[in-house]
Structure formats: structure tokens, C-alpha cells
N, C-alpha and C. Protein backbone atom coordinates (compact mmCIF):
# COMPACT_ATOMS: atom_id res chain seq x y z
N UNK A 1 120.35 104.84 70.56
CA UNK A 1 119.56 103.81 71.19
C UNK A 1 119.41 102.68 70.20
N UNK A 2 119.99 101.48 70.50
CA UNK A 2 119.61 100.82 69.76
C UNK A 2 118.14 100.17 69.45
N UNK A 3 118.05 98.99 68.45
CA UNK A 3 116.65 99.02 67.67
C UNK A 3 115.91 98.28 68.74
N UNK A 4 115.95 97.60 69.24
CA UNK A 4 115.65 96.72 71.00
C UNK A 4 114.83 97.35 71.84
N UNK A 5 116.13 98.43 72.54
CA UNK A 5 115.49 99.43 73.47
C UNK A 5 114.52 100.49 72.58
N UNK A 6 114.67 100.59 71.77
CA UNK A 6 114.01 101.77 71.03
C UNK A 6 112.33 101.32 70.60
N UNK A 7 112.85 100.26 70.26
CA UNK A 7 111.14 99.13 70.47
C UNK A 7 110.50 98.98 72.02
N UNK A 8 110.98 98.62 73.08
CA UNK A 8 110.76 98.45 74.09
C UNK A 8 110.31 99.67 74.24
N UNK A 9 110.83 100.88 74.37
CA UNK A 9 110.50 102.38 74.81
C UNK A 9 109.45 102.78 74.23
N UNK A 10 109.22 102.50 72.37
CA UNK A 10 107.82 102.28 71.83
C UNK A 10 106.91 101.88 72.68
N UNK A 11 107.32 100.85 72.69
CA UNK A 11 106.01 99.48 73.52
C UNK A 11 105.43 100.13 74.69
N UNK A 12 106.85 100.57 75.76
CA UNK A 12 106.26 101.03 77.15
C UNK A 12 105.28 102.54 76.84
N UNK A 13 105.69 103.27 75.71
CA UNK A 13 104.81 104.62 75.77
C UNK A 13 103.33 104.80 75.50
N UNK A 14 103.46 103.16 74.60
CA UNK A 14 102.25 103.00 73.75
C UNK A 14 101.36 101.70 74.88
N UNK A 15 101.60 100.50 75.35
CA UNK A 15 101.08 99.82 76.12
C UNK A 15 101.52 98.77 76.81
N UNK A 16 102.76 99.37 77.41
CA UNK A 16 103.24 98.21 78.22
C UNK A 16 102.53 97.61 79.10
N UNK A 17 102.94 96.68 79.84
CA UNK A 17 102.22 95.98 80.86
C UNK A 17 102.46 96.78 81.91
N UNK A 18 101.38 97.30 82.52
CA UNK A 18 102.27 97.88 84.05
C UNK A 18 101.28 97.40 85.22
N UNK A 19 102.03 97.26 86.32
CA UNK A 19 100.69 96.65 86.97
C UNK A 19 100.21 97.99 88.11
N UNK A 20 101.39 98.91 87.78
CA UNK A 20 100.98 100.23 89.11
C UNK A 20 100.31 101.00 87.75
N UNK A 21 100.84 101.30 86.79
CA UNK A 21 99.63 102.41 86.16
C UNK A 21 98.60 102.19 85.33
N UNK A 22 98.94 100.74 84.48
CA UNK A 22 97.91 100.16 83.51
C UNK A 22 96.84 99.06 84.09
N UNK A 23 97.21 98.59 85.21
CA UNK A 23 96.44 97.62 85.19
C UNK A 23 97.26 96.20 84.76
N UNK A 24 97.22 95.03 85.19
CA UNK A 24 97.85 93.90 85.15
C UNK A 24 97.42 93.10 83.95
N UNK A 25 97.56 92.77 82.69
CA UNK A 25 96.45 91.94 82.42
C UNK A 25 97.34 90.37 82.19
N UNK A 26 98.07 90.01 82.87
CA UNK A 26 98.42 88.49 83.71
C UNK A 26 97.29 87.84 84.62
N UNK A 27 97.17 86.63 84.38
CA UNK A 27 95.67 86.00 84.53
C UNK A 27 96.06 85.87 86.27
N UNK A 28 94.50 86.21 86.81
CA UNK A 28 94.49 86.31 88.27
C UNK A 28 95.41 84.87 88.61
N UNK A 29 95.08 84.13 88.25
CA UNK A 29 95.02 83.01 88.85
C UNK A 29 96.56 82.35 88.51
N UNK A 30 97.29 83.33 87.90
CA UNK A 30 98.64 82.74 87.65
C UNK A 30 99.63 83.57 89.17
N UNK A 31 98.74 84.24 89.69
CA UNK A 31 99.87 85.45 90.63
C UNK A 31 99.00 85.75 91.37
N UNK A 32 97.71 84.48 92.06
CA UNK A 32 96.93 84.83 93.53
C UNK A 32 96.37 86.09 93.55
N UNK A 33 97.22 86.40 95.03
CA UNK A 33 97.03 87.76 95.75
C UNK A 33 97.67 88.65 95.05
N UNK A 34 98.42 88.80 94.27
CA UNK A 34 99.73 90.20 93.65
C UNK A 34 98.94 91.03 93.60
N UNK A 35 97.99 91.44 92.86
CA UNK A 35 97.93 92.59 92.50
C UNK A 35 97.21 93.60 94.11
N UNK A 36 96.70 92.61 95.17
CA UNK A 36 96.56 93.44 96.22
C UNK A 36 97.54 93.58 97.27
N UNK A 37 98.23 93.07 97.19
CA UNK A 37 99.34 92.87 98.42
C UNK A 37 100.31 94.07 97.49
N UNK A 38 100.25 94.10 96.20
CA UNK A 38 101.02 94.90 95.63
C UNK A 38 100.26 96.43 95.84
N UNK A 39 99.08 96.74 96.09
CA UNK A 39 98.55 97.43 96.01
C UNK A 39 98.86 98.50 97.57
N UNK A 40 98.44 97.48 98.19
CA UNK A 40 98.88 98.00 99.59
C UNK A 40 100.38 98.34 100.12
N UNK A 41 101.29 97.67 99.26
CA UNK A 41 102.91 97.97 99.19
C UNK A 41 102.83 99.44 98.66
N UNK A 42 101.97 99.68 97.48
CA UNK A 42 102.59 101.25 97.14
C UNK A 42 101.81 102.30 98.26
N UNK A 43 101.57 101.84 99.34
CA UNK A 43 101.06 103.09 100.24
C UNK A 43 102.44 103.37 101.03
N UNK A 44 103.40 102.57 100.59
CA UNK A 44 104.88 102.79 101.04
C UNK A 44 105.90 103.78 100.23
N UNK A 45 105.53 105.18 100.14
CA UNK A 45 106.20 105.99 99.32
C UNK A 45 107.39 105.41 98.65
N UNK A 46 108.62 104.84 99.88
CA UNK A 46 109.59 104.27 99.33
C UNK A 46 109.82 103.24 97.99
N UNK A 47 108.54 102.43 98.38
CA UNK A 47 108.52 101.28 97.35
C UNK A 47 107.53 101.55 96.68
N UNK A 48 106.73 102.89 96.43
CA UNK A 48 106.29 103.47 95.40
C UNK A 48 107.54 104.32 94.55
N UNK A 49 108.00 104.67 94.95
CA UNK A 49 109.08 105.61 93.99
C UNK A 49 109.86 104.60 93.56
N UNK A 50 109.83 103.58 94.27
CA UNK A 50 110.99 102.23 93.32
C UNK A 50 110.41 101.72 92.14
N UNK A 51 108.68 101.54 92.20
CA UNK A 51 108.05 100.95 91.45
C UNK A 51 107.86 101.63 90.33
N UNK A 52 107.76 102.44 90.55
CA UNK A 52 107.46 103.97 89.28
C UNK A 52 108.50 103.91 88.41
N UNK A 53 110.04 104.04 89.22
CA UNK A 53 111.00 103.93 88.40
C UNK A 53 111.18 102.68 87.36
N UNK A 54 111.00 101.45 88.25
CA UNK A 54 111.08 100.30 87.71
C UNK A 54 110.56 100.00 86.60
N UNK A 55 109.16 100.65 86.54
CA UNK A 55 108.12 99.89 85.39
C UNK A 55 108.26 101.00 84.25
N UNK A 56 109.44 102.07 84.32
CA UNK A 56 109.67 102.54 83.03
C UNK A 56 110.10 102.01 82.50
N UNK A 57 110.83 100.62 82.23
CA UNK A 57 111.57 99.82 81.62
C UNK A 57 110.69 98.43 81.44
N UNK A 58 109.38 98.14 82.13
CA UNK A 58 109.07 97.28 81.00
C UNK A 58 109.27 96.48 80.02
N UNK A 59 109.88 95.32 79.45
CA UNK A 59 109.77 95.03 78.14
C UNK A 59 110.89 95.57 77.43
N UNK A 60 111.76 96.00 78.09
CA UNK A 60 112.93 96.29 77.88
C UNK A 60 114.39 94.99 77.76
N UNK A 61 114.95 94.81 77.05
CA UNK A 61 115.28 93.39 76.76
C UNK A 61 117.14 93.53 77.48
N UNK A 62 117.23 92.26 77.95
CA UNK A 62 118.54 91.72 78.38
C UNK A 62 119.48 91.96 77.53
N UNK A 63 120.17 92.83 77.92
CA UNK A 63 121.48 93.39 77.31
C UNK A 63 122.79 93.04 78.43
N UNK A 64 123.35 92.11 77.98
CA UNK A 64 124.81 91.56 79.15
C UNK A 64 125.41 92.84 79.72
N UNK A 65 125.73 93.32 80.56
CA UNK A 65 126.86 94.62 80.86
C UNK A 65 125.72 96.14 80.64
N UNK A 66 124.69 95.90 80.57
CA UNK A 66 123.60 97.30 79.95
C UNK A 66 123.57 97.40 81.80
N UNK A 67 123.34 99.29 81.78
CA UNK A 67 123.02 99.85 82.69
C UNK A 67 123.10 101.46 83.02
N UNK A 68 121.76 101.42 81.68
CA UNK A 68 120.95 102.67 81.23
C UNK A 68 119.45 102.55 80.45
N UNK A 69 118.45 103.22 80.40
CA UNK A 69 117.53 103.14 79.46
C UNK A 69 118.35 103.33 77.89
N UNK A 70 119.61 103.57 77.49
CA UNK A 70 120.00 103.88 76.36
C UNK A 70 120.58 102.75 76.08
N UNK A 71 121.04 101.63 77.02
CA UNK A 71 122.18 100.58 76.24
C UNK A 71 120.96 99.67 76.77
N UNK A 72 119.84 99.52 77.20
CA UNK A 72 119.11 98.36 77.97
C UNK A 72 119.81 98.11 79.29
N UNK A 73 119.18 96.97 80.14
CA UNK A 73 119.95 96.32 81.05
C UNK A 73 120.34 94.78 81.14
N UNK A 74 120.98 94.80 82.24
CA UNK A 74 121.28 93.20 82.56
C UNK A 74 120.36 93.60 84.25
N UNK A 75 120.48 92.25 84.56
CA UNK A 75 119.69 92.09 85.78
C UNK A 75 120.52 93.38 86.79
N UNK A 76 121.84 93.53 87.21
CA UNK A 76 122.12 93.79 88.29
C UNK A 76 121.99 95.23 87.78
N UNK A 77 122.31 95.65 86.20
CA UNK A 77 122.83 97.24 85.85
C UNK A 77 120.74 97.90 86.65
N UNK A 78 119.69 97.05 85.95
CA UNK A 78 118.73 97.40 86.52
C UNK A 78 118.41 97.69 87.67
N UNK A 79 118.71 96.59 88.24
CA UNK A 79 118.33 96.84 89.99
C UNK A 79 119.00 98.01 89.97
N UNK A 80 120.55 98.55 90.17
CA UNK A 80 121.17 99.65 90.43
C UNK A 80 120.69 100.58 89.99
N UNK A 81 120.37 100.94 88.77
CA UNK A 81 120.01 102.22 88.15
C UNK A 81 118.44 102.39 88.92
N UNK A 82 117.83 101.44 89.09
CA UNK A 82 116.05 101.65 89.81
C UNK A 82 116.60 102.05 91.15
N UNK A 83 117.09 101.70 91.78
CA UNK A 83 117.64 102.07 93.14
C UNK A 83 118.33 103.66 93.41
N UNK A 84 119.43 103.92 92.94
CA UNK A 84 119.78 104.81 92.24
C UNK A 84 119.00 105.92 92.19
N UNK A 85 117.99 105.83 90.69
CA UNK A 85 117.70 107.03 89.93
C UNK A 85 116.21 107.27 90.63
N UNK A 86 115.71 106.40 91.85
CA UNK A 86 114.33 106.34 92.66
C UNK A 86 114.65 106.90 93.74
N UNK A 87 115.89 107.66 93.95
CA UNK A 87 116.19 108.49 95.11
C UNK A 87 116.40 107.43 96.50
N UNK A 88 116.19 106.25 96.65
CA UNK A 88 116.21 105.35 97.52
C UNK A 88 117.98 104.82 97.96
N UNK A 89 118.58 104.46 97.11
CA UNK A 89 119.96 104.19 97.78
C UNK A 89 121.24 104.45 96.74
N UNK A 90 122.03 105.48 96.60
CA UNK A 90 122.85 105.57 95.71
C UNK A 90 124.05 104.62 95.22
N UNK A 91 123.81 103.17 94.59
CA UNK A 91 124.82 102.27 94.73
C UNK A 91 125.83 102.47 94.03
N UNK A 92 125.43 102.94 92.66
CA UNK A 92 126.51 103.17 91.43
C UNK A 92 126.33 102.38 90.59
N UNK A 93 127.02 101.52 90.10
CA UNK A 93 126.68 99.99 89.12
C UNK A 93 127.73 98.98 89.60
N UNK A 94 126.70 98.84 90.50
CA UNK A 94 127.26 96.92 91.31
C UNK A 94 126.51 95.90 90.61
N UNK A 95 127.56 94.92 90.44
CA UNK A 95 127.17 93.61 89.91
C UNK A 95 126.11 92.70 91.20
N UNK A 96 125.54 91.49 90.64
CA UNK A 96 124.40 90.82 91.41
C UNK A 96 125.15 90.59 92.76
N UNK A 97 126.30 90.33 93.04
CA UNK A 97 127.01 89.92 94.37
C UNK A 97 127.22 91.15 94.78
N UNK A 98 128.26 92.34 94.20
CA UNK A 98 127.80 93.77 95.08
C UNK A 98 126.75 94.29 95.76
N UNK A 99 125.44 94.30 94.86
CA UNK A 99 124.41 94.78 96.02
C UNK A 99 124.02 93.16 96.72
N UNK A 100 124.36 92.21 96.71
CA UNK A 100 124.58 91.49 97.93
C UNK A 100 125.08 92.02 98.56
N UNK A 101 126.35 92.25 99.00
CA UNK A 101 127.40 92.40 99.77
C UNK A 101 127.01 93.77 100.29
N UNK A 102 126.03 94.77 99.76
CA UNK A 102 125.47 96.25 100.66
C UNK A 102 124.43 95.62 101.68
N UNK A 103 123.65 94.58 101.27
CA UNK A 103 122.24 94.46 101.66
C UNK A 103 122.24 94.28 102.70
N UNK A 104 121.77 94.06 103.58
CA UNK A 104 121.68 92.93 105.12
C UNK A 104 120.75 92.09 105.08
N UNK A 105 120.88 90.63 105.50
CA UNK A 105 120.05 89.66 104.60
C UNK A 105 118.58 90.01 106.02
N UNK A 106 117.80 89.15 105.16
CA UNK A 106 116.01 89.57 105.68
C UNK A 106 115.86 87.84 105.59
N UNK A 107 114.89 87.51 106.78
CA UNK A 107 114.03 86.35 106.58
C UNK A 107 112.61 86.53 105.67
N UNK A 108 111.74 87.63 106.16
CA UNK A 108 110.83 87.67 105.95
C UNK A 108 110.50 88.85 105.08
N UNK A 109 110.78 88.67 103.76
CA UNK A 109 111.03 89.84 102.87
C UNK A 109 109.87 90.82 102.87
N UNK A 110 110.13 91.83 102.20
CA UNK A 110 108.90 93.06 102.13
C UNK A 110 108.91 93.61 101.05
N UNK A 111 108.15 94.12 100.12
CA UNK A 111 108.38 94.72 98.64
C UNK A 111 109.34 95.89 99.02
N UNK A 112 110.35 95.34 98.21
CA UNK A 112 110.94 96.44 98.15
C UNK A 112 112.80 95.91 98.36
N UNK A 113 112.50 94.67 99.34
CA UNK A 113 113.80 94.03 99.27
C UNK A 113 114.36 93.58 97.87
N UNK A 114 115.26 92.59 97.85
CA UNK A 114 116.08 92.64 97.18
C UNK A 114 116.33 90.78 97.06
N UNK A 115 116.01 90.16 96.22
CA UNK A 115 115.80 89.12 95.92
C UNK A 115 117.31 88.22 95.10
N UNK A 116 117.79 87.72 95.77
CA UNK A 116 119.08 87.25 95.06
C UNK A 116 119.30 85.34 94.43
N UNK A 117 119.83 85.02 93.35
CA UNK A 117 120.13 83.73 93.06
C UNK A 117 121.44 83.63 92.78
N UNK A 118 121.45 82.00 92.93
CA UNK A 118 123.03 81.54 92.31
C UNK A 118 123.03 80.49 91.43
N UNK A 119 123.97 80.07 90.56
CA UNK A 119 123.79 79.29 89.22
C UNK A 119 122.72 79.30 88.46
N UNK A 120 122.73 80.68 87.97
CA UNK A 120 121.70 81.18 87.04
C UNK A 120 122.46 81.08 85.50
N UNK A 121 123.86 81.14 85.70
CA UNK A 121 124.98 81.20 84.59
C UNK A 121 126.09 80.43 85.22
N UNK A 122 126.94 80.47 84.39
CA UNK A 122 128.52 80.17 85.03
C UNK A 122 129.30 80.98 85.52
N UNK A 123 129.23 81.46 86.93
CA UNK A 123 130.00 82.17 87.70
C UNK A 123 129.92 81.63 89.33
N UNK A 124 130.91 82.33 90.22
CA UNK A 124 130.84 82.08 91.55
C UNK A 124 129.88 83.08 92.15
N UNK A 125 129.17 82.74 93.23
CA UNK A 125 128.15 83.61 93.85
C UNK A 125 127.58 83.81 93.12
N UNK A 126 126.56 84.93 94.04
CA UNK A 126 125.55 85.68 93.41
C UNK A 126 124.82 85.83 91.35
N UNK A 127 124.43 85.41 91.19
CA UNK A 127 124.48 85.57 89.49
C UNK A 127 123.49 85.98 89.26
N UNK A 128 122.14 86.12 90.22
CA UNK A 128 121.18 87.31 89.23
C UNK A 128 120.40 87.85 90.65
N UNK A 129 119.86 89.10 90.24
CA UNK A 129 118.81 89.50 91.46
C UNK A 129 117.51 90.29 90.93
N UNK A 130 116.31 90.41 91.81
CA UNK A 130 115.42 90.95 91.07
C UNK A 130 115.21 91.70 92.42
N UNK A 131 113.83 92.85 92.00
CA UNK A 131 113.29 93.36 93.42
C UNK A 131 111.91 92.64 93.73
N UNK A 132 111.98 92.21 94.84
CA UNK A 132 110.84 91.32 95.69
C UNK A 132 109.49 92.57 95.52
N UNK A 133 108.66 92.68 95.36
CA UNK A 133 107.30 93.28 94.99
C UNK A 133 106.10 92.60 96.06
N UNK A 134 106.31 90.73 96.77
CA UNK A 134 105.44 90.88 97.47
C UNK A 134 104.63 89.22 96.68
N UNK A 135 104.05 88.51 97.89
CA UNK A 135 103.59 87.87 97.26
C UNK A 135 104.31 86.63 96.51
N UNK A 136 105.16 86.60 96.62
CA UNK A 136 105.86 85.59 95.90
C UNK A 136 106.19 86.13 94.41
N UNK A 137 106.45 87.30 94.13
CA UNK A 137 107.00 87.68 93.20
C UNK A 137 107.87 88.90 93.19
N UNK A 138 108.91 88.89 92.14
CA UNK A 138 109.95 89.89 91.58
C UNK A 138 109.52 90.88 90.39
N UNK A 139 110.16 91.09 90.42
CA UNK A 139 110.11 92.79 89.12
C UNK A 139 111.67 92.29 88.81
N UNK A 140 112.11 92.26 87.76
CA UNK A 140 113.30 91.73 87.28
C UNK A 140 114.05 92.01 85.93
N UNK A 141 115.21 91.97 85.46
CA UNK A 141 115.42 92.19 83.79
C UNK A 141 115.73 90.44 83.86
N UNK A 142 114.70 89.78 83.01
CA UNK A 142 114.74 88.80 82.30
C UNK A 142 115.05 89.01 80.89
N UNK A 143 114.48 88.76 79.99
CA UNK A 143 114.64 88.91 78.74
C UNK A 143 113.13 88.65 77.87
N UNK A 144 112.40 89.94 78.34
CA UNK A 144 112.75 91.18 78.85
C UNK A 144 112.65 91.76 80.07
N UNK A 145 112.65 92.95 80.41
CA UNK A 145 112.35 93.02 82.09
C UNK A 145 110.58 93.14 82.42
N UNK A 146 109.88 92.34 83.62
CA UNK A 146 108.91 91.74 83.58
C UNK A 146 109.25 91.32 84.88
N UNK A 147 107.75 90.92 85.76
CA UNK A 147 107.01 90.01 86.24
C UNK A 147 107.48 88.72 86.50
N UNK A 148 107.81 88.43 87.50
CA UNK A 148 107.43 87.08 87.39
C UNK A 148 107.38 86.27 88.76
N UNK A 149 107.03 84.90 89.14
CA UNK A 149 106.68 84.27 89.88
C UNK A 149 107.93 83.72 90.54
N UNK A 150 108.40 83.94 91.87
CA UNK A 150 109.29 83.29 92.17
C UNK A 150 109.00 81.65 93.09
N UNK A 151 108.04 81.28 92.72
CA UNK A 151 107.09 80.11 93.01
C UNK A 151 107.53 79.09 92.26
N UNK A 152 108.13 79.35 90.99
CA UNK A 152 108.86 78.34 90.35
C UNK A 152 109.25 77.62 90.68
N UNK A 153 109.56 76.05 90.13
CA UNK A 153 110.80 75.49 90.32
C UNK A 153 111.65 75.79 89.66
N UNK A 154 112.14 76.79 88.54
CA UNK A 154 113.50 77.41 88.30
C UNK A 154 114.25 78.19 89.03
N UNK A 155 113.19 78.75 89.33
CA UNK A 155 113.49 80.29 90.48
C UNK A 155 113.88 79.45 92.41
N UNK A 156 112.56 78.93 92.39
CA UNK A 156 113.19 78.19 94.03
C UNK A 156 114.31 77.16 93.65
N UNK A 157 114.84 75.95 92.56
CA UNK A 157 115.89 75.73 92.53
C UNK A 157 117.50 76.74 92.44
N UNK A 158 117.41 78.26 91.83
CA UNK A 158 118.30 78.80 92.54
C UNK A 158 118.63 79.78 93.23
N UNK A 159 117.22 80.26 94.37
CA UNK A 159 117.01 81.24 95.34
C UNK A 159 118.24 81.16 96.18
N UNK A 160 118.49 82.07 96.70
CA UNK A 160 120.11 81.94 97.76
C UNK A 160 119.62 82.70 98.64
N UNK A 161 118.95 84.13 98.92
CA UNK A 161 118.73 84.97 99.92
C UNK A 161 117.84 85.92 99.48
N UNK A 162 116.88 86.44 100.45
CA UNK A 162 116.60 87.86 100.17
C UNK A 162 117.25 89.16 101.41
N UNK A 163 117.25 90.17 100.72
CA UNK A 163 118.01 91.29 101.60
C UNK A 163 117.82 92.23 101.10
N UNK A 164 117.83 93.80 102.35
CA UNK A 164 117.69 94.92 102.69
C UNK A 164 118.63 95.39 101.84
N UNK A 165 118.17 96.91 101.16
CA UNK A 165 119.45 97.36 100.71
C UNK A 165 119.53 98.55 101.62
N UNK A 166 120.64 99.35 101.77
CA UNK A 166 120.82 100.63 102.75
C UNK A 166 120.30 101.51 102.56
N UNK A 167 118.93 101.61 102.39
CA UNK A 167 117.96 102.89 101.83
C UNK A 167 118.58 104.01 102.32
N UNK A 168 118.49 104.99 101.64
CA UNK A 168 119.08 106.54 102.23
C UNK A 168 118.45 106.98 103.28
């Protein structure tokens, strides 16, 4: 494990941020409603077992091509492995346009969908995705993986879709 993840895995054992088991401490007023709309999402077993999985990684830092708690992740190796290893949809390790291309797109997202952008980097299509949580926010591997507001103008300049993935 390198020294990164091995810090991160510190961090998460000792006090990561979590907002399903620790408590949020991101200022109310930066993320509204989240923490209740999020609250009422985990009475959804499904997108409780996603969330559980998810927030073992915490603070876990952007690794290009990562997609394990042992090498870190990149945005898409995450989504897959949370999807995956949460008993919810067995994808394998699809890049940000693969689990596009499983999803079926959604107007009106629900925690638990699947949040996609484009020209996040230099590539065609799809280039990053997070999971929608609700509220106007994602669960995501940024750098590190974290929280965040898709209310932005970074994030709404390169939103492309949200979508269903083929839950089992």
C-alpha cells in the first residue's frame, strides 16, 4: 500500500469525515438540506449498502488508473469497485463512459444514481462520474474522495447526464 492510501486508511480509521457514521462536520449552510434528504435516502437498504461501502474510502487520494483500496482510485475505478463490492451491480472496472453506456439515463435523479461529466480532462465523452447522494450533491474520488456540491459553476459547467445503473 502505498504511503497516500496508507495515510488515508489511517485518517478514515482514526477520523474521517463521514456523514452516515460520524456525523458531517461541513458547515450547514454550505450543503442546505444534505444531511436530511441524505438521511432519509439511507432508509433505502440499496443506497445504504452503497453508502457504507463508499465512505470506506474517504480521503483517499486520486490515483489515475487506481481501482482498489490498495492502489487508491480514480473517479470511475471508485464508482465500480463501490458498486461492485456493495452487492448492488457487478460492473467489473469500466471507465467514466462504460458505466455510462450500462446506465439508463434519469431526469430526476435519486441517491444512488449515477452522476456523469464531460471536459473534465482531455478526452472524448464521458470524463468523470460521481454517485448522486441527493440534494444537489455527489460522493466522488476527487483528490481526495469526498463530498461535494454539484451546485457549482465547475461542476454545472460540465454536467452531461445523470443515470440508473442496472442494480442486480
Amino acid at each position: 500500500m502505498g504511503a497516500d492510501v496508507a495515510d488515508a486508511a489511517a485518517l478514515h480509521d482514526d477520523d474521517a469525515v463521514s456523514v452516515l457514521h460520524r456525523g458531517n462536520t461541513l458547515r450547514d449552510d454550505d450543503f442546505g438540506g444534505f444531511r436530511d434528504e441524505l438521511a432519509e435516502a439511507l432508509t433505502d437498504q440499496k443506497f445504504a449498502n452503497m453508502i457504507h461501502e463508499a465512505e470506506k474510502y474517504l480521503g483517499y487520494p486520486y490515483v489515475w488508473g487506481g481501482s482498489s483500496p490498495s492502489t487508491s482510485f480514480d473517479c470511475s475505478g471508485f464508482v465500480s469497485y463501490v458498486l461492485t463490492n456493495s452487492g448492488l451491480c457487478n460492473t467489473g472496472r469500466l471507465g467514466a463512459q462504460g458505466l455510462y453506456n450500462i446506465s439508463t439515463p434519469v431526469s430526476d435523479p435519486q441517491p444512488g444514481d449515477l452522476v456523469f461529466f464531460v471536459g473534465t480532462y482531455d478526452t472524448t465523452g464521458v470524463s468523470h462520474v460521481g454517485i448522486y447522494v441527493g440534494d444537489g450533491m455527489m460522493l466522488h474520488c476527487g483528490d481526495p474522495i469526498q463530498y461535494s456540491n454539484l451546485n457549482t459553476s465547475y461542476w454545472q459547467s460540465h454536467f452531461y447526464a445523470y443515470g440508473r445503473p442496472p442494480y442486480n
